[in-house]
PDB file of N, CA and C in Angstrom:
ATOM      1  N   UNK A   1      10.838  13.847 196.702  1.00  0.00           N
ATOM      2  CA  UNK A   1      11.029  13.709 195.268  1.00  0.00           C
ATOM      3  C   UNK A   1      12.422  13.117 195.042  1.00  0.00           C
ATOM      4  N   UNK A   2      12.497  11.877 193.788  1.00  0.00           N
ATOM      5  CA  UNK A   2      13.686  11.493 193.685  1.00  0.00           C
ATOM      6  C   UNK A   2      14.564  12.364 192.795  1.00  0.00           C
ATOM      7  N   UNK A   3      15.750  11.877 192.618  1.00  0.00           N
ATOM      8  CA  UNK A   3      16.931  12.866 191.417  1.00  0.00           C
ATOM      9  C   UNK A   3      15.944  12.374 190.355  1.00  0.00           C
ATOM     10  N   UNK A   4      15.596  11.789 189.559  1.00  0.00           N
ATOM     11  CA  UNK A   4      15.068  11.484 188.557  1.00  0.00           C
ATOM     12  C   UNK A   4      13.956  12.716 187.801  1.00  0.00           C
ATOM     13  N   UNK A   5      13.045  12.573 189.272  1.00  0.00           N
ATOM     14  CA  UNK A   5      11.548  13.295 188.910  1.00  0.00           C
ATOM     15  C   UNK A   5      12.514  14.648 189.277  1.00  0.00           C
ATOM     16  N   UNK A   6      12.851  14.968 190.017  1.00  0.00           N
ATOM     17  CA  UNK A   6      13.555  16.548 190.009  1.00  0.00           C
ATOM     18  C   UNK A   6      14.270  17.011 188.746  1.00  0.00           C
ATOM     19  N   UNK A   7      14.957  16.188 188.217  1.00  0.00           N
ATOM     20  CA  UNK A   7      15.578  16.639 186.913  1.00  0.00           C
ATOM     21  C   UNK A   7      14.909  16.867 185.724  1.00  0.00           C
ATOM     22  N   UNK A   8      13.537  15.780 185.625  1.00  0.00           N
ATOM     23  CA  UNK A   8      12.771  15.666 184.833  1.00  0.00           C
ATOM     24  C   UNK A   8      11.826  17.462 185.217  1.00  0.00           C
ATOM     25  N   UNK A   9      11.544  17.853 185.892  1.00  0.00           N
ATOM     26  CA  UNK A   9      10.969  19.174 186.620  1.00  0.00           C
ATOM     27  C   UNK A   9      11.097  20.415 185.557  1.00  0.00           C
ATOM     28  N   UNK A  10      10.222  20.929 184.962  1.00  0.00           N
ATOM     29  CA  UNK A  10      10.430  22.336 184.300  1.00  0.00           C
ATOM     30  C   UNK A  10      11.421  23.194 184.824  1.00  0.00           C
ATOM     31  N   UNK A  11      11.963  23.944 184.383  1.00  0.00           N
ATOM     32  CA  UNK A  11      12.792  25.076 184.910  1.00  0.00           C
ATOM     33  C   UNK A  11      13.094  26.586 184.759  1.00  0.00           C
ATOM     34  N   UNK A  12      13.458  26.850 185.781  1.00  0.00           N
ATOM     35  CA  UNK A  12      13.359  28.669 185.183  1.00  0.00           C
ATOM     36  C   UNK A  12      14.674  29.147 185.328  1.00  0.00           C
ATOM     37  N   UNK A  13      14.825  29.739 184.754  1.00  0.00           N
ATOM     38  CA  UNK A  13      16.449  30.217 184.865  1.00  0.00           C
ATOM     39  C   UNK A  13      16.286  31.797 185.129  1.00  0.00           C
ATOM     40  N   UNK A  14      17.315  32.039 185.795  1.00  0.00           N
ATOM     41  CA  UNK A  14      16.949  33.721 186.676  1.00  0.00           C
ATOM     42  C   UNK A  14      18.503  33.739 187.178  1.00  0.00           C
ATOM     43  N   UNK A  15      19.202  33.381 185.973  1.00  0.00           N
ATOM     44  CA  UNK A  15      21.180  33.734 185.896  1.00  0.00           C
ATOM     45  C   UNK A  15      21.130  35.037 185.851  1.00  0.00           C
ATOM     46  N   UNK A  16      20.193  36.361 185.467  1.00  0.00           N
ATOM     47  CA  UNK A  16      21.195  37.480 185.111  1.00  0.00           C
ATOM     48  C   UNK A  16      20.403  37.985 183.780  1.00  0.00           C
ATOM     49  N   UNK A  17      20.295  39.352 183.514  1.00  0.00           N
ATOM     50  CA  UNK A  17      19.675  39.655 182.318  1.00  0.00           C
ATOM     51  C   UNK A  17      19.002  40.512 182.069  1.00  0.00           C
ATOM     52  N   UNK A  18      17.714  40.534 181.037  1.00  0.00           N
ATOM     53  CA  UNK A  18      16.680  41.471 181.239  1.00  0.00           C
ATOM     54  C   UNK A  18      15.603  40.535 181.753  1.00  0.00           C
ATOM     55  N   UNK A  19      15.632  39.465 181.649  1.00  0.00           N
ATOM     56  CA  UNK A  19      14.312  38.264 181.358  1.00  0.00           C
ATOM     57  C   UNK A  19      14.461  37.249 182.302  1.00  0.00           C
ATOM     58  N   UNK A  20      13.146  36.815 182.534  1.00  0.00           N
ATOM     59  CA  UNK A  20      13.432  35.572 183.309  1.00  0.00           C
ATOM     60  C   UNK A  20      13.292  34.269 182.152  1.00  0.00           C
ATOM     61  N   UNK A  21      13.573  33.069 181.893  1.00  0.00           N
ATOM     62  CA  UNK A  21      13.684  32.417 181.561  1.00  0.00           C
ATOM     63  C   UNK A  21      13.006  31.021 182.100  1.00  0.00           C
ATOM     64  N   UNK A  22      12.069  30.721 181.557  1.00  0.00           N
ATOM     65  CA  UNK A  22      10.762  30.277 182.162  1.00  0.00           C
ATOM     66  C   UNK A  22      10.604  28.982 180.626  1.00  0.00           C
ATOM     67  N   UNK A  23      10.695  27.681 181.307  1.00  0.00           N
ATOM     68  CA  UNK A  23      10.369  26.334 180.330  1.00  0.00           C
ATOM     69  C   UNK A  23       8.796  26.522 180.208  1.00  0.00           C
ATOM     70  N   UNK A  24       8.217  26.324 179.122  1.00  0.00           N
ATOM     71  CA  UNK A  24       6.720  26.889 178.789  1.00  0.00           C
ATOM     72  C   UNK A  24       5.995  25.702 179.586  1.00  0.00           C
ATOM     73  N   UNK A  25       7.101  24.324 179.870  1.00  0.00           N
ATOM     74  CA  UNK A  25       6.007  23.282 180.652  1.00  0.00           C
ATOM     75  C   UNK A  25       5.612  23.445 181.943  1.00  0.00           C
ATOM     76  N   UNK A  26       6.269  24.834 182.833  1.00  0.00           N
ATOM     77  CA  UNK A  26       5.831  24.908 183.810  1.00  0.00           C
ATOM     78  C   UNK A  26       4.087  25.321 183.682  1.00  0.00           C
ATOM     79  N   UNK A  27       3.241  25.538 184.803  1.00  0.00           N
ATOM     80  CA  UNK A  27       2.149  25.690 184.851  1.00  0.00           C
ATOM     81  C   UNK A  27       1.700  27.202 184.875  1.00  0.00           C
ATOM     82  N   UNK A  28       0.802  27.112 184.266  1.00  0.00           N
ATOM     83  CA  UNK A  28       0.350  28.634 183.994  1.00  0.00           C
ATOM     84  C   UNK A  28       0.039  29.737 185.513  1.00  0.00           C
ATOM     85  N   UNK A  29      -0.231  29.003 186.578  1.00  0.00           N
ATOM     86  CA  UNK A  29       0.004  29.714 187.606  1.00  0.00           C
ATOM     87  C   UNK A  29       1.677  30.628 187.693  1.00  0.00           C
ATOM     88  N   UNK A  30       2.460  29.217 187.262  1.00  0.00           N
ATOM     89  CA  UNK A  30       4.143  29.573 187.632  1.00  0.00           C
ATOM     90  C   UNK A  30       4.223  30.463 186.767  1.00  0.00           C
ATOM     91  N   UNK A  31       4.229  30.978 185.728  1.00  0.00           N
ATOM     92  CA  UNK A  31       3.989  31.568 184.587  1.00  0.00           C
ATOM     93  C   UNK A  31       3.516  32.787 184.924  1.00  0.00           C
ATOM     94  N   UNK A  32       2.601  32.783 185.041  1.00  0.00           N
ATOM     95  CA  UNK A  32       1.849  34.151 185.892  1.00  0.00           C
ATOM     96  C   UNK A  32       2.307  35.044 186.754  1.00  0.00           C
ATOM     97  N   UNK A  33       3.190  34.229 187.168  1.00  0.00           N
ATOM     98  CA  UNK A  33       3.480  34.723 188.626  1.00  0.00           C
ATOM     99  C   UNK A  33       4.597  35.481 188.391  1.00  0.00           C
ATOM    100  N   UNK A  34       5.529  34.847 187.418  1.00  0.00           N
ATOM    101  CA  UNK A  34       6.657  34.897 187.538  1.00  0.00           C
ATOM    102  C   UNK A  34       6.623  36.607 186.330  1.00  0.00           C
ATOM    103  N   UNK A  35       5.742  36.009 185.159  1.00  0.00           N
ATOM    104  CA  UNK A  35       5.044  37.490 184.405  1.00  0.00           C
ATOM    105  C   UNK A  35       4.586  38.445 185.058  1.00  0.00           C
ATOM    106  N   UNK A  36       4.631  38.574 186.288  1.00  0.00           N
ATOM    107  CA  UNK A  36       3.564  39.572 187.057  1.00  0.00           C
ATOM    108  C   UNK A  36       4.532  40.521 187.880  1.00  0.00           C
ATOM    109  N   UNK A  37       5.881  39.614 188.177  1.00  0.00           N
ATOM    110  CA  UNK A  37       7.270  40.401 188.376  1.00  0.00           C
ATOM    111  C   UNK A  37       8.764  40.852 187.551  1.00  0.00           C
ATOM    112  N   UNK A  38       8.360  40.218 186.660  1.00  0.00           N
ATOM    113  CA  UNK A  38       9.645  40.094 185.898  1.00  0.00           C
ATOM    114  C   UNK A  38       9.466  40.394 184.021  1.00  0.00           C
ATOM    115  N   UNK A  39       9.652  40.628 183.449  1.00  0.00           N
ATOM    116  CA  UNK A  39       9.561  40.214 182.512  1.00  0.00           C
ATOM    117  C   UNK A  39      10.404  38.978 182.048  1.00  0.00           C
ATOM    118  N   UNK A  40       9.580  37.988 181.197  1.00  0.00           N
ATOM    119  CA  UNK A  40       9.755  36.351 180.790  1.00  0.00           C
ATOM    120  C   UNK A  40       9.845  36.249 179.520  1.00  0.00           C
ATOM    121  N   UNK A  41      10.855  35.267 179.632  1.00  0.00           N
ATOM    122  CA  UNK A  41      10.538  34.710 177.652  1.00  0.00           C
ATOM    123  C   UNK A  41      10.545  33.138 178.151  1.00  0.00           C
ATOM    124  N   UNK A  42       9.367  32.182 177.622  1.00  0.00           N
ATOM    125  CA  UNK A  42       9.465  30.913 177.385  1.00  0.00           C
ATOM    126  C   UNK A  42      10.334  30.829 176.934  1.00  0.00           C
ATOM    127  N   UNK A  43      11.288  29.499 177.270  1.00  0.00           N
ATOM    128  CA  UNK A  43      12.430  29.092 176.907  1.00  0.00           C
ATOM    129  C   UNK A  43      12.263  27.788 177.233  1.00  0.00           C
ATOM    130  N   UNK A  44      12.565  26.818 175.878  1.00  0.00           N
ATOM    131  CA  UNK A  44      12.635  25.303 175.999  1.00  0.00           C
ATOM    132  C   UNK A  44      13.419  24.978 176.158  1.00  0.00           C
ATOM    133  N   UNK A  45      13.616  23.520 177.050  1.00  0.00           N
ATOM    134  CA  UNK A  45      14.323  23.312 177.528  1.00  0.00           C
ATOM    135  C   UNK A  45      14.975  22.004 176.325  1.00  0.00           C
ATOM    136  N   UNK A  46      16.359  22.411 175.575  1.00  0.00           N
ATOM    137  CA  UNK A  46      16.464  21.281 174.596  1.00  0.00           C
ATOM    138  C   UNK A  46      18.249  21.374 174.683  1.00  0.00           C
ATOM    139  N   UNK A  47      18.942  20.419 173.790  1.00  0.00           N
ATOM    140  CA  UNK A  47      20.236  20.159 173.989  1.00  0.00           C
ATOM    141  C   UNK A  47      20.963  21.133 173.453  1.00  0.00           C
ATOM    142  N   UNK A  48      21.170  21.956 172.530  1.00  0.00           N
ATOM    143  CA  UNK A  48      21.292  23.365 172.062  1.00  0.00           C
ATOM    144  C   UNK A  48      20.702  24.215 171.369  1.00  0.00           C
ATOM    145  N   UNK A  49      20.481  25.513 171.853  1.00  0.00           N
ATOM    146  CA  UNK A  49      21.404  26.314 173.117  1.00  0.00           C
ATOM    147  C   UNK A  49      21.284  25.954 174.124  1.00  0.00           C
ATOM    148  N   UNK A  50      22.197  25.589 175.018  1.00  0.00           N
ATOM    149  CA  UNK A  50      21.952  25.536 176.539  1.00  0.00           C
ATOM    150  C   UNK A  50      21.096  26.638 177.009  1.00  0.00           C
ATOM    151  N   UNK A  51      20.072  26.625 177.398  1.00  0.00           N
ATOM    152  CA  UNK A  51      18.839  27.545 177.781  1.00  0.00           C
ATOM    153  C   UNK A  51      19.137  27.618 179.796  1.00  0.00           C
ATOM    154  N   UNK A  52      19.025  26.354 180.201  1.00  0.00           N
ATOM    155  CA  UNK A  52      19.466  26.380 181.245  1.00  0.00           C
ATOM    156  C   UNK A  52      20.820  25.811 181.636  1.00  0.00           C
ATOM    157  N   UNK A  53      20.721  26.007 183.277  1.00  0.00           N
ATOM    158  CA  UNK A  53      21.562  24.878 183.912  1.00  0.00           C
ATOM    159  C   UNK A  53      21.842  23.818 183.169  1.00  0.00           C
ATOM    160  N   UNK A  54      23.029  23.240 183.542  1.00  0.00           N
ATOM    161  CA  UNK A  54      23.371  21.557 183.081  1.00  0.00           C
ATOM    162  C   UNK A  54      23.977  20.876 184.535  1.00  0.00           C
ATOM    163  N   UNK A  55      22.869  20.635 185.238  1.00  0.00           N
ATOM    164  CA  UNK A  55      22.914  20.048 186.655  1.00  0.00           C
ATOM    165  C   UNK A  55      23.707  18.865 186.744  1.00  0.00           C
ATOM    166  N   UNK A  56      24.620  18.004 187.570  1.00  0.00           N
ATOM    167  CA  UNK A  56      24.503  16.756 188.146  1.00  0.00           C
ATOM    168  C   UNK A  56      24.305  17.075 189.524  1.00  0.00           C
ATOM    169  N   UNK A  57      24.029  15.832 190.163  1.00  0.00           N
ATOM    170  CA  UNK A  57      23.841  15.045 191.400  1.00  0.00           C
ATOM    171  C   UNK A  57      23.977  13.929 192.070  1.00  0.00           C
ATOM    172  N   UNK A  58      24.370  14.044 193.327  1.00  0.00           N
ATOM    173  CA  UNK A  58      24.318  12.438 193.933  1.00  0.00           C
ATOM    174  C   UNK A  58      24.181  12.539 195.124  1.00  0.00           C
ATOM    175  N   UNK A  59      22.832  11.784 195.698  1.00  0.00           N
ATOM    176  CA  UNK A  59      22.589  12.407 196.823  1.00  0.00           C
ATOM    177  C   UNK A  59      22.728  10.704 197.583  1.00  0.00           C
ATOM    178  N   UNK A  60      22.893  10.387 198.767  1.00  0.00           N
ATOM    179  CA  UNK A  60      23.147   9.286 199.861  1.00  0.00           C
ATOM    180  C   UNK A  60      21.836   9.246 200.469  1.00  0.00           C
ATOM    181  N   UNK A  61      21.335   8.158 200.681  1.00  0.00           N
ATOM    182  CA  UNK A  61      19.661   7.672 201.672  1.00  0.00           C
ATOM    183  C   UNK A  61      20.213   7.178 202.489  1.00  0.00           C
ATOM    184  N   UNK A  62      20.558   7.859 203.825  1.00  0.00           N
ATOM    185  CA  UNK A  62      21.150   8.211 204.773  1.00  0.00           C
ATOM    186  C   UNK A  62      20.702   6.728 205.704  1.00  0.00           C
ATOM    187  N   UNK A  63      19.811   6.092 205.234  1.00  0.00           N
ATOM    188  CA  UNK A  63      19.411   4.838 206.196  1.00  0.00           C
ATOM    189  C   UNK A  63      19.637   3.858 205.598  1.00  0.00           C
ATOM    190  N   UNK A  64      19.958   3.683 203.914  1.00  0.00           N
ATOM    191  CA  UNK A  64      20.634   2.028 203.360  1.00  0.00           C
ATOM    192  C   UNK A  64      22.021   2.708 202.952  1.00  0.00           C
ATOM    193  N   UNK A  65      22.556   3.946 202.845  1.00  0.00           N
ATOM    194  CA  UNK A  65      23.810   4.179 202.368  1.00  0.00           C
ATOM    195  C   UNK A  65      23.608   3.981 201.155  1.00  0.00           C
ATOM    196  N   UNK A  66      22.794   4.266 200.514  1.00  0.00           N
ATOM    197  CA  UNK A  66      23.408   3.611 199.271  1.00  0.00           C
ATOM    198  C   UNK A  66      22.897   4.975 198.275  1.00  0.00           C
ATOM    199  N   UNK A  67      24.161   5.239 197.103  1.00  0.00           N
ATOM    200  CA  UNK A  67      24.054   6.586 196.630  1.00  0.00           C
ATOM    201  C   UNK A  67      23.228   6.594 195.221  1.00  0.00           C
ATOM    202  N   UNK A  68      22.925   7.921 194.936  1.00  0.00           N
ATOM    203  CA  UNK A  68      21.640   7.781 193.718  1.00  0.00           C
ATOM    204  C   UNK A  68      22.000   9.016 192.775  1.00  0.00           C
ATOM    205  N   UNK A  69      22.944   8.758 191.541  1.00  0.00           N
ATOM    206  CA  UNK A  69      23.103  10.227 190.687  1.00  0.00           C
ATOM    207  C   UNK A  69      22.362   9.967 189.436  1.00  0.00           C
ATOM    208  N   UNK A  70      22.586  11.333 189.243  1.00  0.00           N
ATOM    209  CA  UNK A  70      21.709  11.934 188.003  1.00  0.00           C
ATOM    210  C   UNK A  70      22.830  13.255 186.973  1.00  0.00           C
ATOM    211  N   UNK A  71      22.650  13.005 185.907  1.00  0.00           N
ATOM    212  CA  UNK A  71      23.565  14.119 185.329  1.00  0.00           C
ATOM    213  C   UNK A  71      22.493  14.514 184.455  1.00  0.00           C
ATOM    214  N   UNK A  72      22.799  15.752 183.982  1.00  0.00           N
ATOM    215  CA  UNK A  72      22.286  16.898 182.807  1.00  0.00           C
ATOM    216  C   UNK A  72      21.327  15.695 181.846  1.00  0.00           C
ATOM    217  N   UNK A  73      20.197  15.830 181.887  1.00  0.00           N
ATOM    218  CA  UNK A  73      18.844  14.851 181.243  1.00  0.00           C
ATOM    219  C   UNK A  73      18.991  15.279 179.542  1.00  0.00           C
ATOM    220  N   UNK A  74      19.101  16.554 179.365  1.00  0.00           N
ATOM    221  CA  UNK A  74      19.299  17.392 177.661  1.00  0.00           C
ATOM    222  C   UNK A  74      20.643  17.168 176.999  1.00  0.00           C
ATOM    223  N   UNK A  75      21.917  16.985 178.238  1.00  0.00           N
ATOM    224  CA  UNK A  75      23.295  16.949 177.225  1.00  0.00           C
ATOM    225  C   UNK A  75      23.309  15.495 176.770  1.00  0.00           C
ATOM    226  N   UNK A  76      24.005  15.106 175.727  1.00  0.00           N
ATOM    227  CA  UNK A  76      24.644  14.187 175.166  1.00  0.00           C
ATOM    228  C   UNK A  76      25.972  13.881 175.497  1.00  0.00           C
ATOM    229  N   UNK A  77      26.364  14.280 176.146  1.00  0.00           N
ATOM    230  CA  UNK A  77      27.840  14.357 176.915  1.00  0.00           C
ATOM    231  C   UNK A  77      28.087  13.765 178.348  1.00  0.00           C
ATOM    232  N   UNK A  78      27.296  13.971 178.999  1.00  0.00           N
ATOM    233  CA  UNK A  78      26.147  13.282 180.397  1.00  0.00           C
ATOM    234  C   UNK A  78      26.643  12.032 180.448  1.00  0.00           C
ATOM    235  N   UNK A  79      27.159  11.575 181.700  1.00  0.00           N
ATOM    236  CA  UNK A  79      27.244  10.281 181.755  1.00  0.00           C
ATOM    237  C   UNK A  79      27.495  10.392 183.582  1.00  0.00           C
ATOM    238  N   UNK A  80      27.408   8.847 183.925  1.00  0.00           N
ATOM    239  CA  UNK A  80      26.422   8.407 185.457  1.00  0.00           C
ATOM    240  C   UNK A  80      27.264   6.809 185.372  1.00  0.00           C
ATOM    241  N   UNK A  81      27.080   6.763 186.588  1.00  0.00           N
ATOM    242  CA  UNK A  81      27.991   5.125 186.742  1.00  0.00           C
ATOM    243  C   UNK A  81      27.033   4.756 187.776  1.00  0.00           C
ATOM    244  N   UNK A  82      26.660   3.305 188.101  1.00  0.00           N
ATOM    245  CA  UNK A  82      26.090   2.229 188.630  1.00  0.00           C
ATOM    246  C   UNK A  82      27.105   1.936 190.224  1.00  0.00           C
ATOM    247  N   UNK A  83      26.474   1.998 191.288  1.00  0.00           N
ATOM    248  CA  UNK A  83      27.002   1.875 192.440  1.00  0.00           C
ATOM    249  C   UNK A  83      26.827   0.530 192.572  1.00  0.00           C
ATOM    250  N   UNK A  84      28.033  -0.619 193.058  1.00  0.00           N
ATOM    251  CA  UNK A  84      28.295  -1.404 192.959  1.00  0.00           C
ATOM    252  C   UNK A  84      28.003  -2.329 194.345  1.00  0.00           C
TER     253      UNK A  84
END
């Protein structure tokens, strides 16, 4: 999977709490599962409140060298530069 489709990825957040924190786009299996140990509150994933993480990344393809980032997909603050 690239940074792209990973960032794009539902998410659950499990920082600390009473609740797990579960994006309603995951799949109702994930959902289930996660309801079956924890108690959950759907939580969307949008630009405020920060609900989750605010990830970056940059990962190297170890056979052209050449690097591939991704920052926070929800902030407006987020910014990424072009490898030259």
């Amino acid at each position: 999977m690239n940074l792209e489709d990973a960032f794009h990825q539902p998410r659950i957040d499990a920082s600390g709490g009473e609740t797990v924190g579960v994006d309603p786009r995951q799949p109702a299996d994930v959902q289930n599962a996660l309801a079956a140990k924890f108690p959950v509150n759907l939580t969307e994933l949008v630009v405020f409140p920060n609900n989750f993480a605010c990830p970056s990344a940059v990962m190297q393809d170890v056979k052209t060298g050449e690097h591939t980032g991704i920052s926070d997909v929800m902030s407006p603050w987020s910014g990424a530069v072009a490898q030259a």
